[in-house]
Protein backbone atom coordinates (compact mmCIF):
# COMPACT_ATOMS: atom_id res chain seq x y z
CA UNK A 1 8.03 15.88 -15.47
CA UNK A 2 5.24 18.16 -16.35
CA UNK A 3 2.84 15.96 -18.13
CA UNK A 4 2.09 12.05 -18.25
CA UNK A 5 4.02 10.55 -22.02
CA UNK A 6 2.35 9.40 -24.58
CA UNK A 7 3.12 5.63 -23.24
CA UNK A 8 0.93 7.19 -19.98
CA UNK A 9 -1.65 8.04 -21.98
CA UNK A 10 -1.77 4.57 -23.92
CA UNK A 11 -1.09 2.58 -21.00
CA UNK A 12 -4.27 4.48 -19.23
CA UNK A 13 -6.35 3.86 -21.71
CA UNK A 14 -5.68 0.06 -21.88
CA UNK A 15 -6.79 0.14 -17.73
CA UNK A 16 -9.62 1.54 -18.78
CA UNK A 17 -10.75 -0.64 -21.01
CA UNK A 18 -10.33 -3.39 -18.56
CA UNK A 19 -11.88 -1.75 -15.68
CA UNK A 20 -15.21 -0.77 -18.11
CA UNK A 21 -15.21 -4.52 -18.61
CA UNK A 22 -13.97 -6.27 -15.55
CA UNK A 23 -14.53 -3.99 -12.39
CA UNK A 24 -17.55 -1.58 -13.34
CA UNK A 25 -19.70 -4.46 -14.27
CA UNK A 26 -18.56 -6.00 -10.16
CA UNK A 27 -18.66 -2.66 -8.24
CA UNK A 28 -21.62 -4.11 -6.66
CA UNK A 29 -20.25 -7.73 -5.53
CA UNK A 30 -17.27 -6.62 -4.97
CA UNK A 31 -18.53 -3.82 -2.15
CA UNK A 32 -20.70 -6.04 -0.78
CA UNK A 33 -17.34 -8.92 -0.25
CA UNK A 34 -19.54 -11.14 -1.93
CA UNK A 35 -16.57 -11.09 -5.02
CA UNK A 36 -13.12 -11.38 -3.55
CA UNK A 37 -10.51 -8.68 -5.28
CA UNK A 38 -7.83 -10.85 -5.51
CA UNK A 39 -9.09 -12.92 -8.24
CA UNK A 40 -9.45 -9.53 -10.49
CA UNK A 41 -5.95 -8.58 -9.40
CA UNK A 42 -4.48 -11.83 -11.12
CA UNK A 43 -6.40 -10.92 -14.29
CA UNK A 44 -5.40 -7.56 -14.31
CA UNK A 45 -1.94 -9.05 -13.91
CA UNK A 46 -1.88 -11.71 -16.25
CA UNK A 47 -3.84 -9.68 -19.48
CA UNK A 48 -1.25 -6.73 -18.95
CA UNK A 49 2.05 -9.22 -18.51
CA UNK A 50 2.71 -7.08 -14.96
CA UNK A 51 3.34 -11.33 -13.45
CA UNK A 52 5.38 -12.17 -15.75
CA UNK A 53 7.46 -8.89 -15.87
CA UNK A 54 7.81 -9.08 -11.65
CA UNK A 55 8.41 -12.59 -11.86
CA UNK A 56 11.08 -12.09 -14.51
CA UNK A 57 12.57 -9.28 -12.54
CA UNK A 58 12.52 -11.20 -9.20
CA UNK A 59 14.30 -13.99 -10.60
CA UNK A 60 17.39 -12.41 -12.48
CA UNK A 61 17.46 -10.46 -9.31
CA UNK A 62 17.74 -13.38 -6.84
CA UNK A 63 20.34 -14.87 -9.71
CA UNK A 64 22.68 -12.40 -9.67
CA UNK A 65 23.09 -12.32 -6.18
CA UNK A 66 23.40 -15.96 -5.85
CA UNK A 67 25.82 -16.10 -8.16
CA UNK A 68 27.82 -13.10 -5.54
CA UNK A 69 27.30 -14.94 -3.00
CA UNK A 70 28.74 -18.40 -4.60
CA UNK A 71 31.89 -16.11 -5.92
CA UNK A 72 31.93 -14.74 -2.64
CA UNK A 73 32.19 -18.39 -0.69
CA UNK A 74 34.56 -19.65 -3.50
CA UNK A 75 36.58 -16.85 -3.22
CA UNK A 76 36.35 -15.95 -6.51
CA UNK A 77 36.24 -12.12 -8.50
CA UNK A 78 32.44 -10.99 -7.80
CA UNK A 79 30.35 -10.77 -10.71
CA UNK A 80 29.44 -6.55 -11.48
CA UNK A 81 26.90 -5.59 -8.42
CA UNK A 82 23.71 -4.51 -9.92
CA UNK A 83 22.39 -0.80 -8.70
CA UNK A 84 19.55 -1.99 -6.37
CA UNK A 85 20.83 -5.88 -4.99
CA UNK A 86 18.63 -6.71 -2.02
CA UNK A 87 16.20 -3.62 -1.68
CA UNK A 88 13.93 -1.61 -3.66
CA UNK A 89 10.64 -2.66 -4.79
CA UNK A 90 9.16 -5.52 -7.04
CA UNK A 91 7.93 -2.51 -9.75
CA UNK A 92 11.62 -0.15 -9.65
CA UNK A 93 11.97 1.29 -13.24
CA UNK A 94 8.25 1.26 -13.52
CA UNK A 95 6.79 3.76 -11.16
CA UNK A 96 5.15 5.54 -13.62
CA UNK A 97 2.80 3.10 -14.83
CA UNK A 98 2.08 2.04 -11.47
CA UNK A 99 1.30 5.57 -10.82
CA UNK A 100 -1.42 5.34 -14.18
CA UNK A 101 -2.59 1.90 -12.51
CA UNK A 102 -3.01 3.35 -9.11
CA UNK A 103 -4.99 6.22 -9.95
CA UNK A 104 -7.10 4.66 -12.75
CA UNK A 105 -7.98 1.21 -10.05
CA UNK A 106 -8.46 4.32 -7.36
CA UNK A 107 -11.12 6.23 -8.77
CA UNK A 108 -13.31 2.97 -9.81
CA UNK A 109 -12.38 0.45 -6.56
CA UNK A 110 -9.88 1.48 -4.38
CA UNK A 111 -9.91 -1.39 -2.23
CA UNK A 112 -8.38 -3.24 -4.69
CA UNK A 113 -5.67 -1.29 -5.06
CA UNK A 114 -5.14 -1.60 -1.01
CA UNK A 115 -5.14 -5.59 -1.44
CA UNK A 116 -2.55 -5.43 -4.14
CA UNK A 117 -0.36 -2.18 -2.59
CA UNK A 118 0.26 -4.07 0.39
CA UNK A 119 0.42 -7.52 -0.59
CA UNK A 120 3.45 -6.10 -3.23
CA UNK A 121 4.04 -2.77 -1.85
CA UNK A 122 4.74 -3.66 1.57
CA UNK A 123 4.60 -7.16 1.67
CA UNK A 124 7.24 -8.48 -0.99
CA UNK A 125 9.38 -5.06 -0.60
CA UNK A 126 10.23 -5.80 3.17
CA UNK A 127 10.93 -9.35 2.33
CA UNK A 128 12.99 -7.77 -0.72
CA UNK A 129 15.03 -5.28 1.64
CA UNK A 130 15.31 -7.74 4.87
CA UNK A 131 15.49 -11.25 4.03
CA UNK A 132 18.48 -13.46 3.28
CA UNK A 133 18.38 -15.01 -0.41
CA UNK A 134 17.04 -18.18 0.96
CA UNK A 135 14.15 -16.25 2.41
CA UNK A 136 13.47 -14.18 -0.95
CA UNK A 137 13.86 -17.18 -3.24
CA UNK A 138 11.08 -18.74 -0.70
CA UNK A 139 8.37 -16.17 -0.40
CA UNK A 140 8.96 -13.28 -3.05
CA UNK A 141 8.33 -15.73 -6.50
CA UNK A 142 4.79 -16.53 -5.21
CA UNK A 143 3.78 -12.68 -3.98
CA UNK A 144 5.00 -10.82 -6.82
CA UNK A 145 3.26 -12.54 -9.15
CA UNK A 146 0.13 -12.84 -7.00
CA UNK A 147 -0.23 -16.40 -6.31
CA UNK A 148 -0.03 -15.78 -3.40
CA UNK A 149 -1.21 -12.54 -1.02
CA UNK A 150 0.53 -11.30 1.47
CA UNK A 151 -0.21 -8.77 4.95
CA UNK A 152 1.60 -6.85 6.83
CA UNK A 153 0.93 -6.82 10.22
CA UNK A 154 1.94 -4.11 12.68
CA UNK A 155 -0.92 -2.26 14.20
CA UNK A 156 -2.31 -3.55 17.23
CA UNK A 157 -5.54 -2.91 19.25
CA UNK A 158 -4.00 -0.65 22.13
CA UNK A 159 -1.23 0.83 19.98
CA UNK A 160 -2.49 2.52 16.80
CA UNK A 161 -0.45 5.73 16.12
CA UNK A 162 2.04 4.52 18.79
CA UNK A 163 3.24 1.32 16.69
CA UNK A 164 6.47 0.81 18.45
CA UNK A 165 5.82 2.00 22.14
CA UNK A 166 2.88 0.29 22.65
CA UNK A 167 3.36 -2.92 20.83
CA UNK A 168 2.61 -6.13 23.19
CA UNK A 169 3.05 -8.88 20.68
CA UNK A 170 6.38 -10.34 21.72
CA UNK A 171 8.87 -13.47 20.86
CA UNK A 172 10.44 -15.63 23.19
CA UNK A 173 13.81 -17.05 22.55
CA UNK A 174 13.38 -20.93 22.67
CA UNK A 175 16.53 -22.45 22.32
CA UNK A 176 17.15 -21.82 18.40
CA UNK A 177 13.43 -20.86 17.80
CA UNK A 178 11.17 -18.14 19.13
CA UNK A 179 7.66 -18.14 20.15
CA UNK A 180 5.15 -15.60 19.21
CA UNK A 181 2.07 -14.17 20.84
CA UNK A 182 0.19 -11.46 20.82
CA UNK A 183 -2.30 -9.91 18.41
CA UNK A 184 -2.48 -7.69 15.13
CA UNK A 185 -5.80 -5.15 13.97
CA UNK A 186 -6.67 -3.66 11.10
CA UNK A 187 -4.52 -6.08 8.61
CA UNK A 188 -5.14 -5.41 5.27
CA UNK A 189 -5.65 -8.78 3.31
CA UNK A 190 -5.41 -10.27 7.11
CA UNK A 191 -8.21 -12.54 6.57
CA UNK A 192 -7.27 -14.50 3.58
CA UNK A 193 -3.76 -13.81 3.41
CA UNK A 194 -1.45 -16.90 2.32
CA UNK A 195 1.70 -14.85 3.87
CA UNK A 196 2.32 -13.00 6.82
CA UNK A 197 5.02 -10.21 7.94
CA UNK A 198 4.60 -9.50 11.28
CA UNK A 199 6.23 -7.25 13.81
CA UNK A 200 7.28 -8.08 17.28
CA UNK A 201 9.01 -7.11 20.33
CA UNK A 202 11.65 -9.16 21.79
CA UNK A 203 9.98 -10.17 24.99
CA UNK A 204 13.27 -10.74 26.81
CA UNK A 205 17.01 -10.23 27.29
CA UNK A 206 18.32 -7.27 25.40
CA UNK A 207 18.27 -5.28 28.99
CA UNK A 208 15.81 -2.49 27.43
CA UNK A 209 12.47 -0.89 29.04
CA UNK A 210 9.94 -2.33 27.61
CA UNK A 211 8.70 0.24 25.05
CA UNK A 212 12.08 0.30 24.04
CA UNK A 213 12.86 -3.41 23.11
CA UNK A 214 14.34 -5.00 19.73
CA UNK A 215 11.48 -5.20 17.20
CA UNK A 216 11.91 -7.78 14.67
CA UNK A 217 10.41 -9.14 11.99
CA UNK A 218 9.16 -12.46 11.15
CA UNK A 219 6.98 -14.44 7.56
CA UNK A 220 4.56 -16.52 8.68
CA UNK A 221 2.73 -18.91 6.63
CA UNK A 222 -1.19 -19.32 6.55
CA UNK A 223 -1.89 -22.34 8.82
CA UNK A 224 0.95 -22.50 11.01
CA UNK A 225 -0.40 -24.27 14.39
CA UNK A 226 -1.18 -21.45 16.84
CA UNK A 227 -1.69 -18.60 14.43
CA UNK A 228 -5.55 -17.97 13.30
CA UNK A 229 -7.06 -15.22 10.85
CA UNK A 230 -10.03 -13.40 11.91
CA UNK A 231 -13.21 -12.94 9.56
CA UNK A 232 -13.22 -9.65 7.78
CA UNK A 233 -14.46 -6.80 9.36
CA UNK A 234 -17.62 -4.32 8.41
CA UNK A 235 -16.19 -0.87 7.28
CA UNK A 236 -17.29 2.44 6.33
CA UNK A 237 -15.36 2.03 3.04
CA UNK A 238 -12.60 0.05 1.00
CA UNK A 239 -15.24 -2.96 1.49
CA UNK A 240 -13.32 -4.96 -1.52
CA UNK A 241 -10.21 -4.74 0.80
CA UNK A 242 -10.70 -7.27 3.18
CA UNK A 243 -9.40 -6.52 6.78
CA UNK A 244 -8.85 -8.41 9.89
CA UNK A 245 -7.76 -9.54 12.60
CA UNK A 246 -4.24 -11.97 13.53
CA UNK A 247 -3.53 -13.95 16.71
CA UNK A 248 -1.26 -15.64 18.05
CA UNK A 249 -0.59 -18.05 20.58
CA UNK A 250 2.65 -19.55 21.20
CA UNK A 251 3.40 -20.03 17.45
CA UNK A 252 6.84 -21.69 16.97
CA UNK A 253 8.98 -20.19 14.63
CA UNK A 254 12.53 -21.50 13.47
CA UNK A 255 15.19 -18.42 12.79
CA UNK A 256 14.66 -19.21 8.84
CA UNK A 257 11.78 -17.10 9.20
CA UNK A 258 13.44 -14.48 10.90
CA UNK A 259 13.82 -11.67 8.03
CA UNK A 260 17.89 -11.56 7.89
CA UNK A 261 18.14 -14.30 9.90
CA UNK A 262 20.03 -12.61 12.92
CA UNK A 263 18.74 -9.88 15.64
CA UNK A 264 21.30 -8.02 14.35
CA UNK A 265 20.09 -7.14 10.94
CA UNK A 266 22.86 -4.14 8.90
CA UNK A 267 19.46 -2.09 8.08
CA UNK A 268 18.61 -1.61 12.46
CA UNK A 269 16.03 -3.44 13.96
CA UNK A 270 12.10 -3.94 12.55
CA UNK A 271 11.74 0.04 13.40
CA UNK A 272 13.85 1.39 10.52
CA UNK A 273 12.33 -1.74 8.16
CA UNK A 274 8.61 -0.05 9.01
CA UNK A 275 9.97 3.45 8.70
CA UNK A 276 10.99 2.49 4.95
CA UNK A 277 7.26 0.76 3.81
CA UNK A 278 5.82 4.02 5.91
CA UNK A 279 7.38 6.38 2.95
CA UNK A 280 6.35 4.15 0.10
CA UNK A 281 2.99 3.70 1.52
CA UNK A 282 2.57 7.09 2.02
CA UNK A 283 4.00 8.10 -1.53
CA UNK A 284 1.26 6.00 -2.69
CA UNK A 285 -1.67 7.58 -0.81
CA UNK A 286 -1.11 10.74 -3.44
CA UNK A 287 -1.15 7.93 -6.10
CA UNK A 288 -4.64 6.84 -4.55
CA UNK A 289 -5.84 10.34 -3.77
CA UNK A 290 -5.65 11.89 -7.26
CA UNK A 291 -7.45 8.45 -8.95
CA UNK A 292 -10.25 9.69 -6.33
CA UNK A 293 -9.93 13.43 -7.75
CA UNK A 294 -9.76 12.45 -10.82
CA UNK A 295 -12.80 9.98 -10.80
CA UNK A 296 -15.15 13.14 -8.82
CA UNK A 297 -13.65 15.39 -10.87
CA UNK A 298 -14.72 13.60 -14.65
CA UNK A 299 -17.82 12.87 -12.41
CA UNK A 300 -19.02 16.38 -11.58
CA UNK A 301 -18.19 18.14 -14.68
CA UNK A 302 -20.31 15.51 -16.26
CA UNK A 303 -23.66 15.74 -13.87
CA UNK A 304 -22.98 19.62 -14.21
CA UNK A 305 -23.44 19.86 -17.70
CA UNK A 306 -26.55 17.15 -17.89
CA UNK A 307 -28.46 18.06 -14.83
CA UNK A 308 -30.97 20.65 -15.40
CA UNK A 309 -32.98 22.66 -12.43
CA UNK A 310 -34.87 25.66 -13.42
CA UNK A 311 -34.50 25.29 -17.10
CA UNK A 312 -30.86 25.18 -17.09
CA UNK A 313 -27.48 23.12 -16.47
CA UNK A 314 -26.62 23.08 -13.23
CA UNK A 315 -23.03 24.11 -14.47
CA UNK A 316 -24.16 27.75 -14.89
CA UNK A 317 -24.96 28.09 -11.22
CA UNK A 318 -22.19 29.99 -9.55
CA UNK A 319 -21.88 27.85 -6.73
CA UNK A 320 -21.58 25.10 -8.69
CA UNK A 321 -18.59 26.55 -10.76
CA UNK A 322 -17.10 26.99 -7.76
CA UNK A 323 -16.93 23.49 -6.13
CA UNK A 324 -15.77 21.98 -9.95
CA UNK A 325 -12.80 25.44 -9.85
CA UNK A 326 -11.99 24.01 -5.93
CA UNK A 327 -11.44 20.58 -7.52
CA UNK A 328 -9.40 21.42 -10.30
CA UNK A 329 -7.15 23.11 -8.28
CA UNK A 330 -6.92 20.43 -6.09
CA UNK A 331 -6.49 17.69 -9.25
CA UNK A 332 -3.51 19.98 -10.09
CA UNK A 333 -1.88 19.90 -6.99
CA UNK A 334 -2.05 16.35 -6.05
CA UNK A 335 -0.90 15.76 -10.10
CA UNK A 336 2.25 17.78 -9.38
CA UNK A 337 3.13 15.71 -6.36
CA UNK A 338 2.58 12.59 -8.21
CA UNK A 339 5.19 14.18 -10.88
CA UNK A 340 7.62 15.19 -8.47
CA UNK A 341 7.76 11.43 -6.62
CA UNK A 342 8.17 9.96 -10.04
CA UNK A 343 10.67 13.00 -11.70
CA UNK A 344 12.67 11.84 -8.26
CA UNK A 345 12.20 7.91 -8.50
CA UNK A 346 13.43 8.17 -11.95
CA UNK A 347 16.75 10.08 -10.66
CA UNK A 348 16.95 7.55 -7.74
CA UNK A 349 16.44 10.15 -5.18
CA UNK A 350 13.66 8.89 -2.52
CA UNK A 351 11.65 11.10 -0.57
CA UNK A 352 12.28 11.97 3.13
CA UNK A 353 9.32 10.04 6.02
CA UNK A 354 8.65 13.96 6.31
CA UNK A 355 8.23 14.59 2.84
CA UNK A 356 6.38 11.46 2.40
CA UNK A 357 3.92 12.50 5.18
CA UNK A 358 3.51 15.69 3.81
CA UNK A 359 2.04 14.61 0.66
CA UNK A 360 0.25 11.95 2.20
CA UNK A 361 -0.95 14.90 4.61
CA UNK A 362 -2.24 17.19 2.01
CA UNK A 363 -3.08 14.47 -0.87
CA UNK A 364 -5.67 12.79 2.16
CA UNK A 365 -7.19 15.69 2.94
CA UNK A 366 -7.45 17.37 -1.01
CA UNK A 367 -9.32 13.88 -2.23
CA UNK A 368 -11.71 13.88 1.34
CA UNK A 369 -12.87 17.01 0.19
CA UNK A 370 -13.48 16.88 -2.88
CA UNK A 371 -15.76 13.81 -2.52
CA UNK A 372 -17.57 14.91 0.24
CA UNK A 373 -18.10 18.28 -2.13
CA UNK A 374 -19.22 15.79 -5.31
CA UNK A 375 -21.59 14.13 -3.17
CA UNK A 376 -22.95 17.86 -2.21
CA UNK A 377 -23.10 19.11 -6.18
CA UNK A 378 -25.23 15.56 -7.06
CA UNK A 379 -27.32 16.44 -4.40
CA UNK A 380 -30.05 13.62 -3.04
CA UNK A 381 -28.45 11.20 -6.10
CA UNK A 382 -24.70 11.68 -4.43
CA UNK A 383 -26.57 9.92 -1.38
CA UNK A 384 -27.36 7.03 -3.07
CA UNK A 385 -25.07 4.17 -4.04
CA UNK A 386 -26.16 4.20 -8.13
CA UNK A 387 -24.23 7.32 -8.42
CA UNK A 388 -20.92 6.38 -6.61
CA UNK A 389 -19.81 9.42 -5.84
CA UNK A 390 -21.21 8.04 -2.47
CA UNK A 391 -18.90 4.77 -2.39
CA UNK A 392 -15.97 7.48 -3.51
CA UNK A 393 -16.54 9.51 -0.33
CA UNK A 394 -16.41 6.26 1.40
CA UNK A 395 -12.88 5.20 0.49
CA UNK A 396 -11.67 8.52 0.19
CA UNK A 397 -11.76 9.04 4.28
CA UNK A 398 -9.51 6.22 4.92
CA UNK A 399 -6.86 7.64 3.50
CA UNK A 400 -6.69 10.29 6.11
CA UNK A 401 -6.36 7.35 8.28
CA UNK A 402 -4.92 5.12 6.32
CA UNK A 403 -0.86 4.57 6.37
CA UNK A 404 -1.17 6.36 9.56
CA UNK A 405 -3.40 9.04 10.37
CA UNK A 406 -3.02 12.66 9.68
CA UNK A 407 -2.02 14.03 12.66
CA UNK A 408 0.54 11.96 13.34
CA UNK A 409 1.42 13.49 9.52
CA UNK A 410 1.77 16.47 10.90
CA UNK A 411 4.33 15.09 13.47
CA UNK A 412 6.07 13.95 11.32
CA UNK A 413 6.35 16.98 8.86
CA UNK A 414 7.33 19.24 11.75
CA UNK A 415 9.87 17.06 13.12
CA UNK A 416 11.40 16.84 9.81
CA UNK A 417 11.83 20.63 9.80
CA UNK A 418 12.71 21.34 13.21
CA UNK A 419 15.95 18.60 12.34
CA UNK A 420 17.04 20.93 9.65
């Protein structure tokens, strides 16, 4: 893939249209929280028919493996497996006009594109890949299609980079239930979220050190008894993406909510779950990155052609060429790692947690800087909010720090070739 298809092309140009009249007009209410995203994210949803085609897809899905599993009890010839049966994600087959939707949503209001990447993106997928068919036919319907939002919870406030070795929330085996408590920062959609998939060490009985304990993986539903959502925090950026905190004391939980249903899930324990959403998360930071390149990029070459100081453009000024050259060959560089991850999705080949973090690594970095250099070419108007390369700068940060921050990128990206 060298270029986006003419489908691309239309299908950007419909997002567009609905952004101009549906997001630009709320930038403002929306960045202040005083508009919630997830209302917009339905619409968006519902006048492009994305529902309907996840719902549709979600429910032949769940089907076709109910009717294996019937075959299967009855003893009976299995019906033909289909190519992706419990895992994948909600949008498989249709990465590249998420990849159009990403960037588009990105460069306008990236927060929303957080709300609905991890409600869906990480969210419904780990349901998708971990749960038992009773489990997806009771949560995945309702997230897919946005009725409901979902959060995924694994960062806490004295782990951060170390997810896994410094996790404290634990479970408690209680006879057949378990009881959770602990606590959970920086959740995306934490605050309003109608469904929760949270991370936990076993607190007891496997015979491990601590750090090294069973995680596993639980859904929890908004209200439980013992589990409260924190108000959203104040941020630098991604203010439509509201963020929170979890807690938890001594919620009860029956297995069914259990992802798998066993401690002994065929996939390893939560560790190898989060080490899956960590590559598709980070995948999608390049998606996010080049909607901010893009968006400074249309941005700058516009101010440099209109702005005038000493009786010329601004675009004649050497310097100036050279910040808008610096982005363009940083828009083509991101662009040709969004090709590749699609060119591969399309061949079923998924990327490597190192090559993930390595475009998540570079992608981060590429879109910082060339929003921090926008704000620089507008000058005294890229300081101010009415110009929004400001608000671009903003969100473009976190995503040096979102999905895991950059150095432990490079971790990962060296480990990955030191295993070769």
């Amino acid at each position: 893939m060298f270029e986006w298809s003419e489908t691309d092309e239309m299908i950007r140009g419909a997002v567009r249209a609905f952004i101009d009249k549906e997001v630009r007009p709320n930038l403002d209410a929306l960045d202040s929280g005083e508009m919630s995203p997830y209302p917009v994210i339905r619409k968006l949803f519902s006048e492009f028919g994305i529902d309907v085609m996840t719902g549709e897809m979600v429910t032949k899905m769940l089907a076709k493996q109910r009717a294996r599993e019937e075959a299967l009890a009855a003893g009976e010839p299995l019906p033909e497996k289909p190519k992706k049966e419990s895992g994948g994600s909600p949008f498989s087959g249709q990465e590249s006009l998420m990849a159009v939707l990403i960037g588009e949503l990105s460069g306008v209001c990236m927060g929303l594109v957080s709300a609905m990447g991890v409600s869906i993106g990480l969210g419904a997928t780990t349901i998708m890949s971990r749960g038992t068919l009773a489990q997806k036919e009771r949560w995945l319907p309702d997230i897919v299609t946005m009725k409901k939002v979902a959060a995924w919870a694994i960062t806490e406030p004295d782990s951060g980079s170390d997810a896994f070795g410094g996790m404290k929330t634990y479970v408690k085996r209680d006879g057949e239930d378990y009881i959770l408590n602990g606590q959970k920062t920086f959740i995306t959609n934490g605050p309003y979220a109608d469904v929760v998939v949270v991370y936990a060490k076993l607190g007891e009985g496997d015979g491990a050190e601590k750090r090294d304990r069973k995680v596993l993986t639980f859904v929890l539903d908004k209200g439980m008894e013992g589990f409260t959502q924190g108000k959203p925090f104040k941020k630098m950026g991604l203010h439509s993406s509201p963020t929170g905190e979890l807690f938890f004391d001594n919620v009860r939980l029956s297995k069914d909510r259990l992802l798998g249903e066993t401690e002994e899930h065929k996939g390893g324990d939560g560790r190898d779950s989060a080490r899956s959403s960590f590559t598709a998360e980070r995948v999608g930071v390049a998606f996010m990155a080049l909607g901010i390149i893009n968006e400074c990029h249309r941005l700058c070459i516009d101010y440099a052609k209109n702005r005038k100081l000493w009786g010329q453009e601004i675009g004649r000024f050497q310097l100036v060429q050279l910040k808008l050259a610096k982005m363009e060959v940083a828009r083509i560089n991101v662009q040709n790692m969004v090709f590749s991850a699609l060119e591969r999705a399309r061949a079923g080949k998924q990327p490597t947690l190192a090559e993930a973090s390595a475009m998540k690594l570079y992608a981060s970095e590429a879109a910082t800087e060339v929003a921090m250099e926008a704000v620089q070419l507008f000058g005294g108007n890229g300081y101010m909010t009415e110009y929004r390369v400001e608000q671009l700068a903003r969100d473009a940060k976190s995503l040096m720090i979102y999905a895991g921050s950059n150095e432990i990128q490079v971790t990962h990206v060296a480990k990955g070739l030191l295993a070769q």
